[in-house]
N, C-alpha and C. Protein backbone atom coordinates (compact mmCIF):
# COMPACT_ATOMS: atom_id res chain seq x y z
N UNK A 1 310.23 20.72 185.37
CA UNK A 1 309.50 21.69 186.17
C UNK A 1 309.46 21.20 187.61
N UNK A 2 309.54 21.92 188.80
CA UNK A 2 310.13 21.49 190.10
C UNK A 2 308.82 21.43 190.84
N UNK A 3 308.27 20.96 191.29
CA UNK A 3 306.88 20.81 192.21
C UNK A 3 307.61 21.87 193.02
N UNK A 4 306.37 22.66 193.84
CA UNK A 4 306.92 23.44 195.09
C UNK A 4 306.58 22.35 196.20
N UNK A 5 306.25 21.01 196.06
CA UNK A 5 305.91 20.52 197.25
C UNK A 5 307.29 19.37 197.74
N UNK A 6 308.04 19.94 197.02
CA UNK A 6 309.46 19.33 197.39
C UNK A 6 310.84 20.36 197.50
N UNK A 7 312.15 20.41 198.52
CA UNK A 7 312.49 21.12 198.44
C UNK A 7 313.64 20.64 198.56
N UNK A 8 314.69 20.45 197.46
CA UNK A 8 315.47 19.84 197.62
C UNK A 8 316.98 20.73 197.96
N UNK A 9 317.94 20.20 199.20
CA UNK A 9 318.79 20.59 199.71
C UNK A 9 320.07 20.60 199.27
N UNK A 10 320.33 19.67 198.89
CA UNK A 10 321.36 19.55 198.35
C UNK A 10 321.60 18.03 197.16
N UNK A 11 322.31 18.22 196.02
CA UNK A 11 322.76 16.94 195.08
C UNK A 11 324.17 17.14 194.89
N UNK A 12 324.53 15.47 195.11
CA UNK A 12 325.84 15.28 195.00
C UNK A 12 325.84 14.29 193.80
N UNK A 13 326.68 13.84 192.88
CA UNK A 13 326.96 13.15 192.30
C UNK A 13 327.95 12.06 192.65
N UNK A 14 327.68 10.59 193.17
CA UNK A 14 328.12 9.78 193.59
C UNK A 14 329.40 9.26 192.61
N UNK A 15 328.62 8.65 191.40
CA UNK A 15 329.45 8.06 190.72
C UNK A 15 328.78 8.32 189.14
N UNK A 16 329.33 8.58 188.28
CA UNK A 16 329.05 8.56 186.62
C UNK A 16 330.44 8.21 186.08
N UNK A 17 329.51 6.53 185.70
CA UNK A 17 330.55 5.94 184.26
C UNK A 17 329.45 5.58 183.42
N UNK A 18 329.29 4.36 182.82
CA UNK A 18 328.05 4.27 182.46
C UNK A 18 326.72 4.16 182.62
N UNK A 19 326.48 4.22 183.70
CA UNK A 19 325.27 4.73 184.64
C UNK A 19 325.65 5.89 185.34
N UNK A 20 324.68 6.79 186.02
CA UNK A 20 324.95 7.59 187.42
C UNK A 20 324.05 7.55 188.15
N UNK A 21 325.18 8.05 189.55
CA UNK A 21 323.92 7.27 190.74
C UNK A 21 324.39 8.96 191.22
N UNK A 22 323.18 9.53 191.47
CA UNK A 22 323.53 10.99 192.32
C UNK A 22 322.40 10.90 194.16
N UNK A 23 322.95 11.66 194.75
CA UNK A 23 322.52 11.66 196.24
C UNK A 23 321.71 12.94 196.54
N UNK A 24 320.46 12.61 196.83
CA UNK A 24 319.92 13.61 197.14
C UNK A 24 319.79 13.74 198.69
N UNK A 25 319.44 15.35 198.96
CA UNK A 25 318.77 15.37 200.41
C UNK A 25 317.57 16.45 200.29
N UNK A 26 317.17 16.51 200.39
CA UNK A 26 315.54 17.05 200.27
C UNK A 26 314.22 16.60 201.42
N UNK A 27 313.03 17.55 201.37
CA UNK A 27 312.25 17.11 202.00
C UNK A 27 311.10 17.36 201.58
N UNK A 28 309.83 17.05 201.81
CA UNK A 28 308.72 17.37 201.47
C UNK A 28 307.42 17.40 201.67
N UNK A 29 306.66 18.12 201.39
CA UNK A 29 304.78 17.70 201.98
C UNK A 29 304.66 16.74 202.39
N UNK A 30 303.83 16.71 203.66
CA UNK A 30 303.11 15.32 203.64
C UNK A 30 301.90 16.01 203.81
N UNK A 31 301.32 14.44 203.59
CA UNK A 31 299.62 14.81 203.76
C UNK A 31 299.25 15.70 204.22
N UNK A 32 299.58 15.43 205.40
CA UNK A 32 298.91 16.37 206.67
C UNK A 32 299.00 18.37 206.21
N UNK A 33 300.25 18.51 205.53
CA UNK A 33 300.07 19.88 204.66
C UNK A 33 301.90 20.37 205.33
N UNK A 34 302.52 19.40 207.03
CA UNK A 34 303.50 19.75 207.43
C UNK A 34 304.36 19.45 206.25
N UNK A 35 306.07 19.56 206.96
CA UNK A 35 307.12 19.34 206.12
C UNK A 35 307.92 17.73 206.49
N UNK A 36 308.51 17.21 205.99
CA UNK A 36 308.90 16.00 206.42
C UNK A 36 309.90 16.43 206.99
N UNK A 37 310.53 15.48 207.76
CA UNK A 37 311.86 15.54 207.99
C UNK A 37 313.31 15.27 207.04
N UNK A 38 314.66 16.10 206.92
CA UNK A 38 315.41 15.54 205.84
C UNK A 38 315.77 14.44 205.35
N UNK A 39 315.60 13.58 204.24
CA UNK A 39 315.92 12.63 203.83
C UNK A 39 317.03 12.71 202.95
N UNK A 40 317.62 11.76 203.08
CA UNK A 40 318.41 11.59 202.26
C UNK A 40 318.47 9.94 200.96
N UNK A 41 318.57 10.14 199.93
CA UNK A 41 318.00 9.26 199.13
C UNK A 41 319.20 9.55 197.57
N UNK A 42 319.24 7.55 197.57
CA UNK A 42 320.45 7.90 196.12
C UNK A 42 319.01 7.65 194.78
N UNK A 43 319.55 7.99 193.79
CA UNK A 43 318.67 7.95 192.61
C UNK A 43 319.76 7.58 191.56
N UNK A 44 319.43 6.37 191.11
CA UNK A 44 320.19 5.81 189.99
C UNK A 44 319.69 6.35 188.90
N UNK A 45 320.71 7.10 187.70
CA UNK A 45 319.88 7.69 186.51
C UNK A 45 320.59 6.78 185.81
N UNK A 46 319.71 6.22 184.52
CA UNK A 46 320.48 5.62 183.31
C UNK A 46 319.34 6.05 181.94
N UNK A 47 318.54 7.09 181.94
CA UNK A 47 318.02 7.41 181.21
C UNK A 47 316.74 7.06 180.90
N UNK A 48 315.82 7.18 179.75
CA UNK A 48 314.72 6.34 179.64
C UNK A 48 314.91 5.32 178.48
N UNK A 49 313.77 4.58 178.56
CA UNK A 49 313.53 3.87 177.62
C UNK A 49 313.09 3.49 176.91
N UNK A 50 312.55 2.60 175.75
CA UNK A 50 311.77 1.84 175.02
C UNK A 50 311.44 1.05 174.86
N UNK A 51 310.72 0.34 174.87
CA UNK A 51 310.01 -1.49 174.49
C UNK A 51 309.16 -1.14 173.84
N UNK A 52 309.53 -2.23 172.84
CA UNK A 52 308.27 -2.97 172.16
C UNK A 52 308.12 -4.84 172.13
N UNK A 53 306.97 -5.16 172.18
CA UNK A 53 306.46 -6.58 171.37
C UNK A 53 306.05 -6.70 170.02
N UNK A 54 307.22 -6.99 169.53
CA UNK A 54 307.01 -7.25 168.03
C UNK A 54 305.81 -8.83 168.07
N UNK A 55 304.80 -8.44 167.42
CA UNK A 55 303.08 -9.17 167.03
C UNK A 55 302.94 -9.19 165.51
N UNK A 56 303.73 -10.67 165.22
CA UNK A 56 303.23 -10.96 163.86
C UNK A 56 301.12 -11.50 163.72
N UNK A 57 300.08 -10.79 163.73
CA UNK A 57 298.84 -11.60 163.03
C UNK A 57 298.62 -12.53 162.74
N UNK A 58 299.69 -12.81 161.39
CA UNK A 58 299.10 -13.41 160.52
C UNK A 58 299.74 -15.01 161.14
N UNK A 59 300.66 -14.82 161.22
CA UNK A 59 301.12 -16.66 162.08
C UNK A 59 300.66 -16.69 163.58
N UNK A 60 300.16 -15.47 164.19
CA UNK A 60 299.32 -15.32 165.61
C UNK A 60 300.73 -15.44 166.87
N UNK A 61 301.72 -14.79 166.53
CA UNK A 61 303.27 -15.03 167.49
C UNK A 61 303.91 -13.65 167.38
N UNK A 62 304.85 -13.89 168.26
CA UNK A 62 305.28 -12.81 168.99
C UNK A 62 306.84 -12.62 168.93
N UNK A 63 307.54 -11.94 169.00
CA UNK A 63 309.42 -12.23 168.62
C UNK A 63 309.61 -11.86 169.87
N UNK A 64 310.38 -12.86 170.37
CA UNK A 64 311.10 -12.48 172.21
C UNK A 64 312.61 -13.04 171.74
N UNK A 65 313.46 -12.00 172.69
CA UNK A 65 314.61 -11.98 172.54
C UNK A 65 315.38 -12.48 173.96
N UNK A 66 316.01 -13.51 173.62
CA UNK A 66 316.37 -13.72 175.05
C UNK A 66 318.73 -13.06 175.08
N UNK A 67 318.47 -12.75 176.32
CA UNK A 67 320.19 -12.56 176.50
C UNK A 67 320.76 -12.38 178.27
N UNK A 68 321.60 -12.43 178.22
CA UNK A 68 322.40 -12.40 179.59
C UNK A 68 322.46 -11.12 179.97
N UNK A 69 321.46 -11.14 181.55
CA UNK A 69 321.09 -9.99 182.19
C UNK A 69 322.11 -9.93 183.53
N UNK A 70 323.03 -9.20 183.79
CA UNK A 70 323.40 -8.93 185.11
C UNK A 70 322.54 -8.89 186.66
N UNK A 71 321.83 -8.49 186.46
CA UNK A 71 320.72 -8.40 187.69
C UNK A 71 320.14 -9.22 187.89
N UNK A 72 319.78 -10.32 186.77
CA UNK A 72 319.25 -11.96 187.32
C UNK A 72 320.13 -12.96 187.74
N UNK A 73 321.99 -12.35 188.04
CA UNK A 73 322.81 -13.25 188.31
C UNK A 73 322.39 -14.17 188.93
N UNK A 74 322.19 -13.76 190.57
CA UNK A 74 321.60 -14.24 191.74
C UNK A 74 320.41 -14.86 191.87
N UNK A 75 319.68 -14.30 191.11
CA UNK A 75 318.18 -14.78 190.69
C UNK A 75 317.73 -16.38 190.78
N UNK A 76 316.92 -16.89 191.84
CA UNK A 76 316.37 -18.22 190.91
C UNK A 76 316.72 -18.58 189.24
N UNK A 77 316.64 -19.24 188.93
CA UNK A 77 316.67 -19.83 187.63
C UNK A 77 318.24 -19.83 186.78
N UNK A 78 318.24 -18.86 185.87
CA UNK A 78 318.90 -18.40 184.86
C UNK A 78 319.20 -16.92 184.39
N UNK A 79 320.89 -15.97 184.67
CA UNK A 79 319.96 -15.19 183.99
C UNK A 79 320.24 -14.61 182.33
N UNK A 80 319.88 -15.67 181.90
CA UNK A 80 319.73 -15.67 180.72
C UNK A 80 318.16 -15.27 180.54
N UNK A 81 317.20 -14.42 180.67
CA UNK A 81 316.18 -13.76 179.94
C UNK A 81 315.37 -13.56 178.78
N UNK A 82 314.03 -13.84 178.85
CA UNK A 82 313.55 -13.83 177.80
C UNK A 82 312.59 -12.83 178.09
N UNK A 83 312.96 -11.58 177.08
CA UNK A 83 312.62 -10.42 177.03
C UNK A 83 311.91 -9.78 175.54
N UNK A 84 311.38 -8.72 175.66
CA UNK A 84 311.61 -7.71 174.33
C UNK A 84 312.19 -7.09 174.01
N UNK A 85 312.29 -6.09 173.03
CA UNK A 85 313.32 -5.18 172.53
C UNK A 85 312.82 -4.22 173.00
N UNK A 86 314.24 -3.67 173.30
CA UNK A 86 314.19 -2.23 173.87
C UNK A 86 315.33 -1.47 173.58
N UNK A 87 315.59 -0.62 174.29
CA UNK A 87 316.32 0.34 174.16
C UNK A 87 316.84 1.60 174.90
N UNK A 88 317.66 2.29 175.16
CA UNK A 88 317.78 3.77 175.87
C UNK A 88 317.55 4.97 174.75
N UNK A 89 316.60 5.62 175.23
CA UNK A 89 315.71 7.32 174.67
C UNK A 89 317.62 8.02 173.87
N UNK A 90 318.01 8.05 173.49
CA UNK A 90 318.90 9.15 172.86
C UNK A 90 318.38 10.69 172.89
N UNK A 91 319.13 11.93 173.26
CA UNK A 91 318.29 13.12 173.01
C UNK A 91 317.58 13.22 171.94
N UNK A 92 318.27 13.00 170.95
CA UNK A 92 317.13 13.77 169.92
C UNK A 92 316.49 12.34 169.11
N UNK A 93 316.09 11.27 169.99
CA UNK A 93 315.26 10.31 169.67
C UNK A 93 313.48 10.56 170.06
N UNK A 94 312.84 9.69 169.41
CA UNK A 94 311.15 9.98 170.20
C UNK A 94 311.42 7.90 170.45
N UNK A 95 310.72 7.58 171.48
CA UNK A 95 310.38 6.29 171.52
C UNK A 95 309.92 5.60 170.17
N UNK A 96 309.38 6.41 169.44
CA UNK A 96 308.99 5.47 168.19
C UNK A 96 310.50 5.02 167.52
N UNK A 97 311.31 6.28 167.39
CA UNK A 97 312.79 5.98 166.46
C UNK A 97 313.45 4.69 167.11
N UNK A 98 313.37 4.89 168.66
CA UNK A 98 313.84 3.92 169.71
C UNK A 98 313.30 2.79 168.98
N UNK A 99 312.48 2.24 169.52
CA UNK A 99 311.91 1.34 169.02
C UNK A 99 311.80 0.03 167.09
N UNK A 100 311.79 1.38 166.17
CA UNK A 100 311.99 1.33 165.31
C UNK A 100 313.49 0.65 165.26
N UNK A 101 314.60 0.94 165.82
CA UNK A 101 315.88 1.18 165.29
C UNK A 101 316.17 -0.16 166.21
N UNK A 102 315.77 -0.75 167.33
CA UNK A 102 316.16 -1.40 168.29
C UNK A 102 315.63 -3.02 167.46
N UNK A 103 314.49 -2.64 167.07
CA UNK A 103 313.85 -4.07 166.55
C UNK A 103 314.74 -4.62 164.99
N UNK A 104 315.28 -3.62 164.58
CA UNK A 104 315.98 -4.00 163.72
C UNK A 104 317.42 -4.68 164.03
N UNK A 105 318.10 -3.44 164.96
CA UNK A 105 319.56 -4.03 165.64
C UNK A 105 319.29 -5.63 166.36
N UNK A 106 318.04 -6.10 167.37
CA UNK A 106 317.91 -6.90 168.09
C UNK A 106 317.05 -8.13 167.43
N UNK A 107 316.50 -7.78 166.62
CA UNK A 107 315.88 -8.81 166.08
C UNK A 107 315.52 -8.91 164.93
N UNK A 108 316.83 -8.03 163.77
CA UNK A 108 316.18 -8.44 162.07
C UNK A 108 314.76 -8.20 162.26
N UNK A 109 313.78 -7.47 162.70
CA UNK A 109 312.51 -7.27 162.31
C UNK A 109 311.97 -5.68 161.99
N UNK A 110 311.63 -5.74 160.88
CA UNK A 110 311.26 -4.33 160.73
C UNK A 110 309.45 -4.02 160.76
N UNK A 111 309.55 -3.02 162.09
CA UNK A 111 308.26 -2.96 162.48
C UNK A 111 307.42 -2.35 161.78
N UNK A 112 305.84 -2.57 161.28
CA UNK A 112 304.82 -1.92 160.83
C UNK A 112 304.22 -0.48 161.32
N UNK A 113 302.72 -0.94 161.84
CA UNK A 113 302.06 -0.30 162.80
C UNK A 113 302.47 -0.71 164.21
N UNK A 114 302.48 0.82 164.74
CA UNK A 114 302.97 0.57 166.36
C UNK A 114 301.69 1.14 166.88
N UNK A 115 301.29 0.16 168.02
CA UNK A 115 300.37 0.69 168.96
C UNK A 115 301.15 0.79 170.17
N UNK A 116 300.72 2.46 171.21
CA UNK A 116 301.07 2.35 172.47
C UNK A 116 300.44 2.38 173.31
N UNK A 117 300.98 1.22 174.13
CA UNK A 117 300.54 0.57 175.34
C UNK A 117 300.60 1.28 176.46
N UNK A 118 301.83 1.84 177.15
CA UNK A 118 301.50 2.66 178.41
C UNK A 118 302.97 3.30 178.38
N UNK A 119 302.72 4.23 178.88
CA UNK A 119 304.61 4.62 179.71
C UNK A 119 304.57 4.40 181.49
N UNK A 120 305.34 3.77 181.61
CA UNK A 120 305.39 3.04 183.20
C UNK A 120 306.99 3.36 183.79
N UNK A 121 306.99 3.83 185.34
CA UNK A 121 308.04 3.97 186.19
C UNK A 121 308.93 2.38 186.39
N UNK A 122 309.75 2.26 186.12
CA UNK A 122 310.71 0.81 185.97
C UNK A 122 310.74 0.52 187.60
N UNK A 123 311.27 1.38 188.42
CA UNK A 123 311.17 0.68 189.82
C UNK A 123 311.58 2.99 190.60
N UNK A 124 310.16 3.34 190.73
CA UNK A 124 310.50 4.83 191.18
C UNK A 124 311.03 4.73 192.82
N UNK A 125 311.46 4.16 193.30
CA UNK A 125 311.50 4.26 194.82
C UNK A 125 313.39 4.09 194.80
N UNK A 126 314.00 3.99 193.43
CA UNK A 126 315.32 4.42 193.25
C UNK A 126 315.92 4.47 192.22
N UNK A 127 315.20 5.15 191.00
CA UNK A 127 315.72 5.08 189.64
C UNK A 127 314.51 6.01 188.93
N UNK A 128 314.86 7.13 188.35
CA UNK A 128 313.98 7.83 187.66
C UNK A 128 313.32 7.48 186.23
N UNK A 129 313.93 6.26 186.14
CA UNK A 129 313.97 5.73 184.38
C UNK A 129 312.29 5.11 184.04
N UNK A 130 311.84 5.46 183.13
CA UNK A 130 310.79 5.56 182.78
C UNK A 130 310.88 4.76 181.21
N UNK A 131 309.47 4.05 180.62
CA UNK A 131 309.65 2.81 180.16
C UNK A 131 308.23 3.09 178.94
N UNK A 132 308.75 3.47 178.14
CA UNK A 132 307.52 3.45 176.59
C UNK A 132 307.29 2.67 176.35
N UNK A 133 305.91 1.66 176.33
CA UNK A 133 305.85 0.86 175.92
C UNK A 133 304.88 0.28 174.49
N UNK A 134 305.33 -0.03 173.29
CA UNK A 134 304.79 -0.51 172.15
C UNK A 134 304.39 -1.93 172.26
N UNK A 135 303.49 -2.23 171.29
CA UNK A 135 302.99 -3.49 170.32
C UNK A 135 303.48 -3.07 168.86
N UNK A 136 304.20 -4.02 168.53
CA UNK A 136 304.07 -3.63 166.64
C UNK A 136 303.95 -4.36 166.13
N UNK A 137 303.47 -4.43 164.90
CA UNK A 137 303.37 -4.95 163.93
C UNK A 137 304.57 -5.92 163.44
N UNK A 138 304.54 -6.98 163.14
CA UNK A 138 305.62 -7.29 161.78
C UNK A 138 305.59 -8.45 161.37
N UNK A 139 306.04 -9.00 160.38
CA UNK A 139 305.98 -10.31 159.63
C UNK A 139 306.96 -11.09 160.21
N UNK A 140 306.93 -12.22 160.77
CA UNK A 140 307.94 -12.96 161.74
C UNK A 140 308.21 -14.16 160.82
N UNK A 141 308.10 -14.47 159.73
CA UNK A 141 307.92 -15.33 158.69
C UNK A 141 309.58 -15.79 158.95
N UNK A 142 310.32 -14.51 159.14
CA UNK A 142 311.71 -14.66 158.34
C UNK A 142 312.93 -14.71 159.85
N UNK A 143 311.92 -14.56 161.03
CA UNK A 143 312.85 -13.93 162.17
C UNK A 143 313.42 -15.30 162.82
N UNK A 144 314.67 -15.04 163.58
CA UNK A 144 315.06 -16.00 164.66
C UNK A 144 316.30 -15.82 164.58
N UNK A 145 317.10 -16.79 164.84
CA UNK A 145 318.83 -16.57 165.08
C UNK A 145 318.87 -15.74 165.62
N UNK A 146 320.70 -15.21 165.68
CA UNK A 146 321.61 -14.82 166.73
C UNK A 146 321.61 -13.19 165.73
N UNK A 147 321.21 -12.02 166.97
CA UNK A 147 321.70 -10.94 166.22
C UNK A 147 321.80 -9.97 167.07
N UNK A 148 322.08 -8.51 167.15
CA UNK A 148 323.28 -7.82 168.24
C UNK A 148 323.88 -7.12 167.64
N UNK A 149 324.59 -6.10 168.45
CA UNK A 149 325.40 -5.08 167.77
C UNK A 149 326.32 -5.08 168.59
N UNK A 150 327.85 -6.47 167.63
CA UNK A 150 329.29 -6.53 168.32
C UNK A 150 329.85 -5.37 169.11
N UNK A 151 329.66 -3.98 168.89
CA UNK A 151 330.22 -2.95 169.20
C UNK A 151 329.73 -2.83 170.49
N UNK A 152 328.66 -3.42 170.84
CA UNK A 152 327.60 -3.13 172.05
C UNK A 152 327.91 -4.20 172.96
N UNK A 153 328.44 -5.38 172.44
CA UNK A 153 328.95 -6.49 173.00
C UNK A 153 327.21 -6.87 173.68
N UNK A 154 326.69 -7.51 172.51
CA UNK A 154 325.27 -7.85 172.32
C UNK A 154 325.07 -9.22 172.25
N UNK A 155 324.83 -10.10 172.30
CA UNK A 155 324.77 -11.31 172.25
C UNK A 155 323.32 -12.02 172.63
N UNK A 156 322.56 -11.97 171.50
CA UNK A 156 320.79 -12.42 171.40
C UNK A 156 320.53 -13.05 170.59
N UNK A 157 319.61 -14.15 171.07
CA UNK A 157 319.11 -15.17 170.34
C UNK A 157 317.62 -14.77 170.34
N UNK A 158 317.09 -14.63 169.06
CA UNK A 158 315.73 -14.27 168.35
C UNK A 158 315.00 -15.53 168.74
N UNK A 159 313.83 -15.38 168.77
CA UNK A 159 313.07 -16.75 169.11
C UNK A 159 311.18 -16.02 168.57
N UNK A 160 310.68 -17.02 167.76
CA UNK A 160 309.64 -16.43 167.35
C UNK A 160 308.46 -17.65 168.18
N UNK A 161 307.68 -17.18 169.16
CA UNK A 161 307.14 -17.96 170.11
C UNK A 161 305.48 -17.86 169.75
N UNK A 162 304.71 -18.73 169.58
CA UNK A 162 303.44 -18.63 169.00
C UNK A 162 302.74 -17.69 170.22
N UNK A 163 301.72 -17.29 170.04
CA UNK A 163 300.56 -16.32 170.62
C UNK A 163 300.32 -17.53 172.28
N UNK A 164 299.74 -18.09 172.32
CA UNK A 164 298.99 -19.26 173.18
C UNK A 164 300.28 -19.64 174.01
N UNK A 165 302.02 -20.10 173.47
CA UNK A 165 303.21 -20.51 174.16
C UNK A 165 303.68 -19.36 174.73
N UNK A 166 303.37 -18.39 174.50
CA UNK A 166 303.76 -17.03 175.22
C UNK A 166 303.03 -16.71 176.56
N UNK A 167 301.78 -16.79 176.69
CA UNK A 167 301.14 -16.43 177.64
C UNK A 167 301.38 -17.89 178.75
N UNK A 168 301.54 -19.06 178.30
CA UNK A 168 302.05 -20.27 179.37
C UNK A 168 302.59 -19.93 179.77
N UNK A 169 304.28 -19.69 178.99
CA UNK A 169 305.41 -19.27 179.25
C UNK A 169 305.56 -18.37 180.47
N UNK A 170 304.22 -16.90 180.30
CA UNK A 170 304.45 -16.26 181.35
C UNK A 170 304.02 -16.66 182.47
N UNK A 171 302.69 -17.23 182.28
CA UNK A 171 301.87 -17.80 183.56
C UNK A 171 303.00 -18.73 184.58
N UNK A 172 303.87 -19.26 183.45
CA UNK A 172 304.88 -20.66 184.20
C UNK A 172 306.25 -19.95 185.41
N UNK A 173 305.91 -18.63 184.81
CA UNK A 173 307.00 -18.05 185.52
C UNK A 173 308.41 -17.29 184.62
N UNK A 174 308.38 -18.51 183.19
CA UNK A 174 309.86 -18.53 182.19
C UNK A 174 309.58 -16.94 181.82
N UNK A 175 308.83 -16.34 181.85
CA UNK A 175 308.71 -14.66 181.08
C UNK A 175 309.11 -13.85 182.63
N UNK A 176 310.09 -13.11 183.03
CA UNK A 176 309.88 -12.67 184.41
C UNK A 176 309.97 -11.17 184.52
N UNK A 177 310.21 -10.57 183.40
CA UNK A 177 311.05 -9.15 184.03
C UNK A 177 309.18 -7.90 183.28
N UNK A 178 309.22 -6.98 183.26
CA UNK A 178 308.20 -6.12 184.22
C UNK A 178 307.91 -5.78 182.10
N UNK A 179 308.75 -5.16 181.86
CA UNK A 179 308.08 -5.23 179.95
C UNK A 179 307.40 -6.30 179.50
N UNK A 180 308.12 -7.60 179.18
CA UNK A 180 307.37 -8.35 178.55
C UNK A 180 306.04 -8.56 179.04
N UNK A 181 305.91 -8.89 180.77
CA UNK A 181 304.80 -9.06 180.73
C UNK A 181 303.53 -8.10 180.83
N UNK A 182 303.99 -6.72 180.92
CA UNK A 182 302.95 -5.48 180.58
C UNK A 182 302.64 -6.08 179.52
N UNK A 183 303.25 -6.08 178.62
CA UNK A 183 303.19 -6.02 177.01
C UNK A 183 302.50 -7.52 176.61
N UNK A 184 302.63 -8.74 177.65
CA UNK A 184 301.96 -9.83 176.89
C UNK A 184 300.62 -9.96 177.80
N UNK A 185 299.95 -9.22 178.88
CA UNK A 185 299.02 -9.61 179.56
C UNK A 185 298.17 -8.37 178.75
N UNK A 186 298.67 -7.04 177.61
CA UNK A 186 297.92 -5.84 177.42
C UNK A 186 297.63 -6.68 175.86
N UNK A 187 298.66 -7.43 175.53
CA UNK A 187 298.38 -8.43 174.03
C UNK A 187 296.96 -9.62 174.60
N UNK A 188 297.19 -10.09 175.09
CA UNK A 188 296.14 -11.02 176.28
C UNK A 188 295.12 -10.27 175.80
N UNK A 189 294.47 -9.31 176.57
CA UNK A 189 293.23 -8.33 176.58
C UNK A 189 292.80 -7.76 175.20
N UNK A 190 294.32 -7.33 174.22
CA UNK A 190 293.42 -6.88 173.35
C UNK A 190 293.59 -7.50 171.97
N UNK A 191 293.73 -8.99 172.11
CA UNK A 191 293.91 -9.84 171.21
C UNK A 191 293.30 -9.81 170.11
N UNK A 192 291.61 -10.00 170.13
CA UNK A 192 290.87 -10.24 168.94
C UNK A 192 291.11 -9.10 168.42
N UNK A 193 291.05 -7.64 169.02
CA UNK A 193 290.68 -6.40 168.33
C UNK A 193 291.83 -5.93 167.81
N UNK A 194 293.06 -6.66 168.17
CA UNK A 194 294.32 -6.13 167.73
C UNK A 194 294.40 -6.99 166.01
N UNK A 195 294.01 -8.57 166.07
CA UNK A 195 293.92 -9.00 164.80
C UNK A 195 292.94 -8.53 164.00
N UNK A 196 291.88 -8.11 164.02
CA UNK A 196 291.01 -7.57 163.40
C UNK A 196 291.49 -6.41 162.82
N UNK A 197 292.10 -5.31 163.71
CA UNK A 197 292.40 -3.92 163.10
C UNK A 197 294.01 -3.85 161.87
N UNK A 198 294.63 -5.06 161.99
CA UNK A 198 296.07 -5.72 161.25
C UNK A 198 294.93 -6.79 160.30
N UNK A 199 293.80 -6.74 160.41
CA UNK A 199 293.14 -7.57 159.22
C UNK A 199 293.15 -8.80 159.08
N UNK A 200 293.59 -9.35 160.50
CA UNK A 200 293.49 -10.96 160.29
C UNK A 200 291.77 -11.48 161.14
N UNK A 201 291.24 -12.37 161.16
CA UNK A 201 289.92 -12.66 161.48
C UNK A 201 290.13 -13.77 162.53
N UNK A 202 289.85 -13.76 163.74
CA UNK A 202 290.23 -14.32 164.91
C UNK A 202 289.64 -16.05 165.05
């Protein structure tokens, strides 16, 4: 549905291979009630997405998946990443299927109860992609090793990280990218009430 407080001039399509980046020119309200002047602005589309933090209770830990991110090439550190599972929205997916289907491909874990946490803009000032975010449930008894979908040219190492080494981890800096730590500072806050309602006693 198109706001009338934007009026867009023209879209070009830059480039579509496996991403697309299209060019807008448009203008729009400002405060004041005038019109802006034309801008012109690229918008990277690659769809939406899914996350979850798979939250075993009963051992009080969490399954993080670490793998080789392009965009942390340059980055301080490594970019090898320690992340959650996620995923891209498919049309006729809901974030739960996402989610569901991703924790299995990425980390042998098959999720319980899902609680949701928030849906959040990934970076809106040049990418429309938008970000579901879960807690789930699951028994981590059995999780870890190397798992991925060859076809995807996937390459992840499972790591089941206790409750207490997770939140260091992030504080230390080693957790860096914008999911995990929604997802481990919203685990943070709703810790006791999250074991209590999964039936474990804090």
């Amino acid at each position: 549905m198109s706001d009338p407080r934007v009026e867009i001039l023209d879209k070009t399509v830059c480039y579509d291979g496996f991403f697309r980046m299209e060019r807008y020119r448009l203008r729009h309200r400002l405060f004041s009630g005038a019109w802006s002047r034309v801008l012109t602005r690229e918008l990277f589309e690659r769809g939406h997405a899914a996350a979850v933090l798979p939250y075993d209770p009963t051992l009080d830990a969490v399954v993080l998946v670490e793998q080789f991110r392009i965009g942390a090439l340059e980055a301080p550190g490594s970019p090898w990443l320690l992340e959650i599972v996620a995923g891209i929205i498919e049309p006729d997916e809901t974030p739960q299927d996402v989610v569901r289907r991703e924790a299995v491909e990425e980390a042998s874990c098959q999720l319980q109860e899902l609680v949701h946490i928030c849906d959040y803009f990934v970076s809106p000032g040049g990418t429309s992609e938008r970000i579901s975010l879960f807690c789930g449930q699951v028994d981590a008894s059995g999780a870890g090793g190397l798992c991925g979908l060859a076809e995807e040219e996937e390459d992840i190492r499972v790591i089941v990280v206790p409750f207490a080494e997770a939140i260091a981890q992030m504080h230390a800096g080693k957790i860096n990218s914008a999911a995990p730590i929604i997802a481990l500072q919203w685990l943070q806050l709703n810790h006791d009430q999250l074991r209590a309602r999964w039936g474990v006693a804090s």
